[in-house]
Protein backbone atom coordinates (compact mmCIF):
# COMPACT_ATOMS: atom_id res chain seq x y z
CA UNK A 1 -141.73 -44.57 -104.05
CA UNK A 2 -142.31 -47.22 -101.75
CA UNK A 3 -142.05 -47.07 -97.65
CA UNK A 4 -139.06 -49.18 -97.55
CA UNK A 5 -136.99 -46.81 -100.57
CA UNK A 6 -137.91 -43.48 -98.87
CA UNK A 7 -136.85 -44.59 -95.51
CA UNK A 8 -133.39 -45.55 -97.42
CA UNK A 9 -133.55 -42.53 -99.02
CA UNK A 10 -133.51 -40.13 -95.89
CA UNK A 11 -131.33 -43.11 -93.99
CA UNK A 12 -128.64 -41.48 -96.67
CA UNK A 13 -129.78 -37.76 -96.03
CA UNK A 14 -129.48 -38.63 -92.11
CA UNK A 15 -125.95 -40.16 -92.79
CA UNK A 16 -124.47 -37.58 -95.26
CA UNK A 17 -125.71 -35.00 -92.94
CA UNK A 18 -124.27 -35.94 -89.94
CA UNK A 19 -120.83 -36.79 -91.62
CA UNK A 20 -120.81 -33.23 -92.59
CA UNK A 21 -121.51 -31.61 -89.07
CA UNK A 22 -118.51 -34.32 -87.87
CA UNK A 23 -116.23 -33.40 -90.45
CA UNK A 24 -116.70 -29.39 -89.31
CA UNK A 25 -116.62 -30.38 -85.33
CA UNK A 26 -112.95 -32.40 -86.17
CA UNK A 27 -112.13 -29.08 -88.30
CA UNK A 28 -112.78 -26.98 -86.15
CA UNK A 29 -111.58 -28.40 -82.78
CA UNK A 30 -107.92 -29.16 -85.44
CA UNK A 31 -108.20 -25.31 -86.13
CA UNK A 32 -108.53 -23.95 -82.86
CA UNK A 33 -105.26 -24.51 -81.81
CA UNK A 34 -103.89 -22.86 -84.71
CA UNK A 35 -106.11 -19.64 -83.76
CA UNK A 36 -104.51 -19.90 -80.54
CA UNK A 37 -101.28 -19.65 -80.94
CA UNK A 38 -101.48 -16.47 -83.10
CA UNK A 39 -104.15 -14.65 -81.14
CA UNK A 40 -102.31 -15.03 -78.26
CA UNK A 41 -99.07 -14.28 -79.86
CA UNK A 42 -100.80 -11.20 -82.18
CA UNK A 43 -102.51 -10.19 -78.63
CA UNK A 44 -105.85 -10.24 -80.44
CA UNK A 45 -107.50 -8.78 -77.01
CA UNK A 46 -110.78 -7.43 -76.80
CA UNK A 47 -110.95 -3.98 -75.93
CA UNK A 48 -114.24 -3.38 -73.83
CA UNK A 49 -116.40 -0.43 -74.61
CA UNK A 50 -117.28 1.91 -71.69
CA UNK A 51 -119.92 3.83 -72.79
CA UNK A 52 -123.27 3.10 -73.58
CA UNK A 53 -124.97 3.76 -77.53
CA UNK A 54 -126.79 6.68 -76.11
CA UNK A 55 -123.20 8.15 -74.67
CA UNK A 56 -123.93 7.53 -70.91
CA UNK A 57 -120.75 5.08 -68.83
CA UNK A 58 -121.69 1.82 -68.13
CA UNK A 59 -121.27 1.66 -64.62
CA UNK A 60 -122.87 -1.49 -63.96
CA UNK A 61 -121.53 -3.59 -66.71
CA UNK A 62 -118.42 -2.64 -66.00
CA UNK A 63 -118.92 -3.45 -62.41
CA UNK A 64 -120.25 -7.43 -63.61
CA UNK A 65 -117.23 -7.94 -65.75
CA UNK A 66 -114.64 -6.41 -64.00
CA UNK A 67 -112.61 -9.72 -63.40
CA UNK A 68 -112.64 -10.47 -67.56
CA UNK A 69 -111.50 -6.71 -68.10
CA UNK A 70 -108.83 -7.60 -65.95
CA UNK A 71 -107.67 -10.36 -68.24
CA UNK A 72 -106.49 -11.06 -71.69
CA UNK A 73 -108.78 -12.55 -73.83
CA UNK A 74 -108.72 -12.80 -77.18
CA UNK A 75 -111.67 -11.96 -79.77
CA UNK A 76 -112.29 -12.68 -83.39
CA UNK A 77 -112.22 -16.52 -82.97
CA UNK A 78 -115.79 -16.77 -85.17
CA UNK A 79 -113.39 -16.78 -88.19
CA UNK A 80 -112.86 -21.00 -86.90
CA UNK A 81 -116.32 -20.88 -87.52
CA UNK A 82 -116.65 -19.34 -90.56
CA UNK A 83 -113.47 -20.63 -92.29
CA UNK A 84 -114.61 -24.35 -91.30
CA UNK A 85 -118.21 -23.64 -92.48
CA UNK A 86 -116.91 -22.42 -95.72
CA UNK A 87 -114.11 -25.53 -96.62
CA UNK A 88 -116.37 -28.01 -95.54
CA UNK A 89 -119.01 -26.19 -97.67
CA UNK A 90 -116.97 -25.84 -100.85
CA UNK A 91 -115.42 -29.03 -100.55
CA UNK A 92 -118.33 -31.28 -100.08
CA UNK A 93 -121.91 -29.28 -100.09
CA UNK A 94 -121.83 -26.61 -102.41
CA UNK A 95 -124.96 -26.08 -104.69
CA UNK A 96 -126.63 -22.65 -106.40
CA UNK A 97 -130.41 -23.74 -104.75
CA UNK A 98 -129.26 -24.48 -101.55
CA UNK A 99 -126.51 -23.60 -100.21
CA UNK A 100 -124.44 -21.16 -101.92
CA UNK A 101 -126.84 -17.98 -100.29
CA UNK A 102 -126.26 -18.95 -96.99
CA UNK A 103 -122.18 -19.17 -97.56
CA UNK A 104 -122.30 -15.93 -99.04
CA UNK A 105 -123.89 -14.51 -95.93
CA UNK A 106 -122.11 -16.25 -93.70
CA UNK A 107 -118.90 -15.30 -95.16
CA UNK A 108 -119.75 -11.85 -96.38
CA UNK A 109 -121.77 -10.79 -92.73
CA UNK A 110 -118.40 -12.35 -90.81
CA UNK A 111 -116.40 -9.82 -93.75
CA UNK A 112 -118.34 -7.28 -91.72
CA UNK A 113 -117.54 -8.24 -88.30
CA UNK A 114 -113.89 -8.85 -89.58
CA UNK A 115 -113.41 -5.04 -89.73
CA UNK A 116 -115.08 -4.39 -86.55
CA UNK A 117 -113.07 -7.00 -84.81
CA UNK A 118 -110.03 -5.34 -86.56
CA UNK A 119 -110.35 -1.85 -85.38
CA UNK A 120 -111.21 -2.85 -81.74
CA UNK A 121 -108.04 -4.57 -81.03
CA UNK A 122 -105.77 -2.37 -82.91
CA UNK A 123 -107.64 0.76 -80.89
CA UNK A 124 -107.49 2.14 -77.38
CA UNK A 125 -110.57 0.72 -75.75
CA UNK A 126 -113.65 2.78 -74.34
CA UNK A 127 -116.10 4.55 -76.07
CA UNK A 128 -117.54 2.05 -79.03
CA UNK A 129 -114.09 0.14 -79.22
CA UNK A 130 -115.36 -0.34 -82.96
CA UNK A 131 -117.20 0.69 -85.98
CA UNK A 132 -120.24 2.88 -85.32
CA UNK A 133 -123.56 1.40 -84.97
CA UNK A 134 -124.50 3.06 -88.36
CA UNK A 135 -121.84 2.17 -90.45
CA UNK A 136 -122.18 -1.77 -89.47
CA UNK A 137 -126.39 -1.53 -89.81
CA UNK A 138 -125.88 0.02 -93.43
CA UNK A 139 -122.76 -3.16 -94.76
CA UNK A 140 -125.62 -5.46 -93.32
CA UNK A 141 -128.36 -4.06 -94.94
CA UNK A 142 -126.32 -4.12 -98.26
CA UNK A 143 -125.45 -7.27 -98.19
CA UNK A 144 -128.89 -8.30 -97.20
CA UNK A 145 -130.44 -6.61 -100.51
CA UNK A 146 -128.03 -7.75 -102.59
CA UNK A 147 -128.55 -11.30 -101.64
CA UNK A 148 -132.08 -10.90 -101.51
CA UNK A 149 -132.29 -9.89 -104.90
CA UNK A 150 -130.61 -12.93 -106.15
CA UNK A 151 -132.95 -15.12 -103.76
CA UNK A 152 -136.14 -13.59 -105.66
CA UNK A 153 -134.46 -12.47 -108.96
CA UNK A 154 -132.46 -15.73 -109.58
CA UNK A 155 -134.16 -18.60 -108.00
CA UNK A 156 -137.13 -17.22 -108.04
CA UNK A 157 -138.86 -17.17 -104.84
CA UNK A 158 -141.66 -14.48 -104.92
CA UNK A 159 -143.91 -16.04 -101.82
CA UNK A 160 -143.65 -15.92 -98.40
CA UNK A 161 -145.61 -18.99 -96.03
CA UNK A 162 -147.98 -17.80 -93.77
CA UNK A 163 -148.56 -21.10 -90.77
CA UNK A 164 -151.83 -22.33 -91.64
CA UNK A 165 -152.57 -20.40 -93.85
CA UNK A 166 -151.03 -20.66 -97.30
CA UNK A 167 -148.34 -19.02 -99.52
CA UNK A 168 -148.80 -15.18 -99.48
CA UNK A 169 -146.72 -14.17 -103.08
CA UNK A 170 -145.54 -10.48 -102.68
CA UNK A 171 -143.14 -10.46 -105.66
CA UNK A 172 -140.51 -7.82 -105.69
CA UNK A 173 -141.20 -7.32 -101.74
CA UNK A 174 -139.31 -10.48 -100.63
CA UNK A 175 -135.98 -8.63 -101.54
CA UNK A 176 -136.75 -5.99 -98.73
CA UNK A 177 -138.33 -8.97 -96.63
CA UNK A 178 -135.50 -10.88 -97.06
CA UNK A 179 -133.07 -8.04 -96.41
CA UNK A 180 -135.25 -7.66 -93.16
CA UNK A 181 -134.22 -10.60 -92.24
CA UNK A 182 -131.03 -10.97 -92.91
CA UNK A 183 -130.71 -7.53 -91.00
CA UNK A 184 -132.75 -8.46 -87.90
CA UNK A 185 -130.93 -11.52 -87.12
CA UNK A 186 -127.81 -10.17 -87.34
CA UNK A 187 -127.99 -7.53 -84.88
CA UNK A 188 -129.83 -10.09 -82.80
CA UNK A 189 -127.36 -12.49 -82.78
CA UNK A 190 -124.52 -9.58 -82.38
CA UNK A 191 -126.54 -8.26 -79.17
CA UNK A 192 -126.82 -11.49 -77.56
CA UNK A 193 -123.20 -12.34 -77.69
CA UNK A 194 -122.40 -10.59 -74.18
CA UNK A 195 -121.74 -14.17 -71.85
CA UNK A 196 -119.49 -16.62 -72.03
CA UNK A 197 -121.26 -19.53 -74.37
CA UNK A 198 -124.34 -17.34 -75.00
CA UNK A 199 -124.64 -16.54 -78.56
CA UNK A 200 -122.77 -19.05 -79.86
CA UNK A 201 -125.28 -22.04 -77.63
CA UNK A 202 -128.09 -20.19 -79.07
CA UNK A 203 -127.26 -20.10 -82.40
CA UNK A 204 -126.47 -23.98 -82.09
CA UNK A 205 -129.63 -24.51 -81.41
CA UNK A 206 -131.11 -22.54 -83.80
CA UNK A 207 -129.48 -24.04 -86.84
CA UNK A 208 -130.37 -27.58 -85.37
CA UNK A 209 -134.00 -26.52 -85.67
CA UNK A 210 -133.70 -25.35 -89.17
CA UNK A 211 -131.58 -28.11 -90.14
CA UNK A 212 -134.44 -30.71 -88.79
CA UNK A 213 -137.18 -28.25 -90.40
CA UNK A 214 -134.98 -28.57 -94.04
CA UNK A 215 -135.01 -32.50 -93.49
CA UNK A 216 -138.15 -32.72 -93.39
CA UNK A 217 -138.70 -30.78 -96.39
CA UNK A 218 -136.24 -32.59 -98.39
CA UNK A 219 -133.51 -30.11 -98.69
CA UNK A 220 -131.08 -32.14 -97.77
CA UNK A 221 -128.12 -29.72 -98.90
CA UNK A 222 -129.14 -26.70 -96.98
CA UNK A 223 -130.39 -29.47 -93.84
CA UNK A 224 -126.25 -30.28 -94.63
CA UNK A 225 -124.82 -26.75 -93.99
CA UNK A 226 -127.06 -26.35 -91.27
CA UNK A 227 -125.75 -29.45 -89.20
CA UNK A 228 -121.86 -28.27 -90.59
CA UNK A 229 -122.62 -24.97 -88.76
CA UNK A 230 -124.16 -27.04 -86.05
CA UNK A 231 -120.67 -28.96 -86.19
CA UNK A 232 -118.33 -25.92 -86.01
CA UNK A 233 -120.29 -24.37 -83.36
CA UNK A 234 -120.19 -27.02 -80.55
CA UNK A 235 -115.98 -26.78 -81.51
CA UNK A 236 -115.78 -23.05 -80.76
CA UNK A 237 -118.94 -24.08 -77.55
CA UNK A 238 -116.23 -26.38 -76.37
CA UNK A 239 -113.51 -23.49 -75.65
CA UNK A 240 -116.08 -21.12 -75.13
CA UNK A 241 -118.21 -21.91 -72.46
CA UNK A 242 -117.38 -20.15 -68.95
CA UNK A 243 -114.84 -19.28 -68.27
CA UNK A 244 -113.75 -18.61 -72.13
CA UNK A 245 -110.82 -19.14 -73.46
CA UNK A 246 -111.75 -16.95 -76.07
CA UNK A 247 -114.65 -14.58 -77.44
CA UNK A 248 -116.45 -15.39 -81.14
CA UNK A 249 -116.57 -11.40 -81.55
CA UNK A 250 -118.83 -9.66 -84.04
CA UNK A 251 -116.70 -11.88 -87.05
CA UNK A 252 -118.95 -14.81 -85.71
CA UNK A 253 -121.88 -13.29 -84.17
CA UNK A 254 -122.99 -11.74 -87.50
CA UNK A 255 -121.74 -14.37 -89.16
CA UNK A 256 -124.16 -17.03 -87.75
CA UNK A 257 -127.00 -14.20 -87.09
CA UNK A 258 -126.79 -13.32 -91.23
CA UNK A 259 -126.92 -16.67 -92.60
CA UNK A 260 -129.60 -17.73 -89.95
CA UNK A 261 -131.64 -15.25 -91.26
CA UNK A 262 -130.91 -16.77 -95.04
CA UNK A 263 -131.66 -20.13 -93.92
CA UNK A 264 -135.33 -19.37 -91.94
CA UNK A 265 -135.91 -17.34 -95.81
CA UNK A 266 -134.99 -20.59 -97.88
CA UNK A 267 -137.10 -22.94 -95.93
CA UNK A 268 -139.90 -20.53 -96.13
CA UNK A 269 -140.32 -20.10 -92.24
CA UNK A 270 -140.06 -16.19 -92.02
CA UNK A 271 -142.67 -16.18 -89.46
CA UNK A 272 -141.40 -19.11 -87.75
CA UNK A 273 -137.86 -17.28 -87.26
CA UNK A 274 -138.83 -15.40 -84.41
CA UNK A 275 -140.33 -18.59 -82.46
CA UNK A 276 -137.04 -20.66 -83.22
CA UNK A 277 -134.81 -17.64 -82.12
CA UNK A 278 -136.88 -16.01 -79.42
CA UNK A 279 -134.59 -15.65 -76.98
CA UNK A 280 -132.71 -13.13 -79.69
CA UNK A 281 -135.81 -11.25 -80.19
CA UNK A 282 -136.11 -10.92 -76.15
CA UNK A 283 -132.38 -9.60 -76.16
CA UNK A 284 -132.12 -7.51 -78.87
CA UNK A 285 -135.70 -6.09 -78.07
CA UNK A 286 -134.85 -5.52 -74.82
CA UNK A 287 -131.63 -3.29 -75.73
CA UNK A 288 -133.83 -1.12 -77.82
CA UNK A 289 -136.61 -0.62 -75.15
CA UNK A 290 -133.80 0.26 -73.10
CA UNK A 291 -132.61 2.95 -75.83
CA UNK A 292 -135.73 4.00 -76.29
CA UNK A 293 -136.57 4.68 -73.31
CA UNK A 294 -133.26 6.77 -72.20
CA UNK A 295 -133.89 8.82 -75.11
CA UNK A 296 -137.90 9.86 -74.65
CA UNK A 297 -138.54 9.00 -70.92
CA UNK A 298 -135.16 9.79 -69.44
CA UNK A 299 -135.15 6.79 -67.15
CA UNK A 300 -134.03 3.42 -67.73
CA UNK A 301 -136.66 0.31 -68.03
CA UNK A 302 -133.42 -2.04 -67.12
CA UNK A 303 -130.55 -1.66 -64.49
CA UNK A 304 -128.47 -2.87 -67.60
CA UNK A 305 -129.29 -4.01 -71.11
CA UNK A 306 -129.42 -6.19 -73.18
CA UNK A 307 -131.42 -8.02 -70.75
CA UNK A 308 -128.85 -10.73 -69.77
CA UNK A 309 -127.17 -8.53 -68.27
CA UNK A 310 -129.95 -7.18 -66.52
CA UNK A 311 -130.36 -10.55 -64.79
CA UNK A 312 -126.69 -10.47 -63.61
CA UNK A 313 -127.32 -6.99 -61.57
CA UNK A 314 -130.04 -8.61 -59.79
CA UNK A 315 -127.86 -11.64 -58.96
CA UNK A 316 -128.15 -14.31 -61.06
CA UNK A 317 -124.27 -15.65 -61.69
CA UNK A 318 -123.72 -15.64 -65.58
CA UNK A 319 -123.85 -19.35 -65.94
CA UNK A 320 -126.99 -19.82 -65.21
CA UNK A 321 -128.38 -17.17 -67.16
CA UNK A 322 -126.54 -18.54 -69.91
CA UNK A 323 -128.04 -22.15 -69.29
CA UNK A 324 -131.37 -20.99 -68.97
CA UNK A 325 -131.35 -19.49 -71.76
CA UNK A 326 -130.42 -22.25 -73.47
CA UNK A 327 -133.09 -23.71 -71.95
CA UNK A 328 -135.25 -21.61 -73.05
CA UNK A 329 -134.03 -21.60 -76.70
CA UNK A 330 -134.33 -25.53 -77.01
CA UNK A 331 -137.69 -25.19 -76.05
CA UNK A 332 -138.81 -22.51 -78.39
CA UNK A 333 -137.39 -25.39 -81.09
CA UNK A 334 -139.42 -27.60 -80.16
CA UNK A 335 -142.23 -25.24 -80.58
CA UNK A 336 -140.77 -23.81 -83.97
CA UNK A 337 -140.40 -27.69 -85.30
CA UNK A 338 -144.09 -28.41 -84.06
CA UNK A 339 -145.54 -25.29 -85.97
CA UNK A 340 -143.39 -26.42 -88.82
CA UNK A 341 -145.29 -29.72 -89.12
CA UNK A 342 -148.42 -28.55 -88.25
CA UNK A 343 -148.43 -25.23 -89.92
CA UNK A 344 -148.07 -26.44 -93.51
CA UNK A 345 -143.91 -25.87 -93.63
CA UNK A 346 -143.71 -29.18 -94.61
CA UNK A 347 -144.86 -30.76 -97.61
């Protein structure tokens, strides 16, 4: 193939892809108002917990978002997300190699959330204001095996890509790899969706990277439903950045967090996953030292966790900690895109 067909070639990659992520943004900013209407109608609010995992009341959360307690704002709007992701999917990008494993995540991870959401605004408030922490880690971790043995069982993948080093194949380990995954990003994402814009700027970011990353690697399908998530996410960005008008709740936040864990496993950048989405590794790490260290220490390593809020209690206003982690998550792309070139990602 000559220089001239190839650059035509991705020329029509570039164009289909970015027609998809504008087809989901127009989707999604058309079915926002829709959500609206009945959320606010249906009082969809979000009932805030007020205790802690480890039992203890959550004096100084409570104390930082004291002014959104006092108003009405309604969760669960990650189903835009998800229901634009999956129409522009099935309508114009579906495929068995490429796409259909991240759908199913995306779709069966927001399932998850769904029922979370569900019981937190039909329920009282305080305490978890939601499913227990065990029941949603063992839906996740289902769902994570089960697609993970069609990703290794079906299509076949048995290696995993080690930067500069070469494929490592571990055969039948990739389902509990890939379950890992799926599992860790999740939770991640879920975590990190605590300020207004946080999660769902993150995430944004995130799939950009992996949709550049799948590009370049000629996997132009899965590059598309990368850039359509891209696409739905600056809709929801658009309504939710401070003060929101609404919250994505766990519907979207392990949503996006499952199927970004799919999408780092089907462009073969495990170890690349937590460069791209360090700033989720930071937060959800942080939430667990925290645990961690109430349980065997007795004291706590943060004034409040994850550690966003942490940097709220010592005075930094919520937008910028949201921007600057932003900042901090483009720049991890960068890195994550350069280690992809470099590292042997791309072929």
């Amino acid at each position: 193939m000559t220089g001239t067909s190839i650059a035509a070639a991705l020329t029509d990659d570039i164009t289909t892809i970015l027609l998809l992520s504008s087809a989901a943004f127009i989707l999604g900013m058309l079915l926002t108002p829709i959500y609206t209407f009945f959320a606010y109608r249906n009082k969809f609010w979000k009932k805030q917990r007020t205790t802690s995992t480890t039992g203890e009341k959550l004096k100084v959360f409570l104390r930082l978002h004291k002014e959104k307690f006092e108003r009405n704002i309604p969760t669960m709007a990650g189903m835009i997300t998800v229901v634009t992701v999956t129409v522009i999917t099935l309508l114009f990008n579906l495929d068995r190699a490429e796409t259909w494993l991240p759908l199913a995540a995306l779709v069966g991870g927001g399932l998850v959330g769904l029922v979370d959401d569900i019981i937190n605004i039909r329920g009282r408030g305080g305490g978890v204001a939601g499913l227990r922490s065990s029941v949603k880690f063992m839906a996740i971790t289902v769902l994570g095996l089960g697609l993970g043995w069609y990703f290794a069982m079906k299509l076949g993948y048995d290696a995993v890509h080690l930067p500069f080093l070469g494929d490592w194949v571990i055969g039948w380990w990739m389902i509990p790899l890939f379950a890992f995954a799926v599992v860790a990003m999740g939770n991640a994402v879920n975590i990190s969706d605590g300020l207004d814009g946080l999660a769902g700027g993150l995430s944004a970011i995130a799939y950009a990277a992996f949709g550049v990353i799948a590009t370049l690697q000629g996997h132009e399908l899965l590059a598309g439903f990368c850039f359509t998530v891209l696409g739905a996410l600056l809709a929801y960005l658009w309504f939710n950045i401070y003060p929101a008008r609404f919250f994505m709740g766990d519907v979207g936040s392990f949503a996006l967090g499952t199927s970004l864990g799919v999408v780092a496993m089907m462009t073969n950048t495990f170890f690349l996953l937590p460069v791209i989405g360090i700033v989720f590794v930071i937060e959800a790490g942080s939430s667990s030292l925290q645990i961690l260290s109430k349980k065997y220490l007795h004291r706590k390593v943060f004034l409040s966790a994850p550690i966003h809020h942490h940097l709220e209690a010592i005075g930094w206003p919520e937008t910028k900690v949201t921007m600057r982690f932003w900042v901090l998550g483009t720049g991890a792309a960068f890195v994550g895109i350069l280690l992809a070139l470099t590292g042997g990602h791309i072929l």
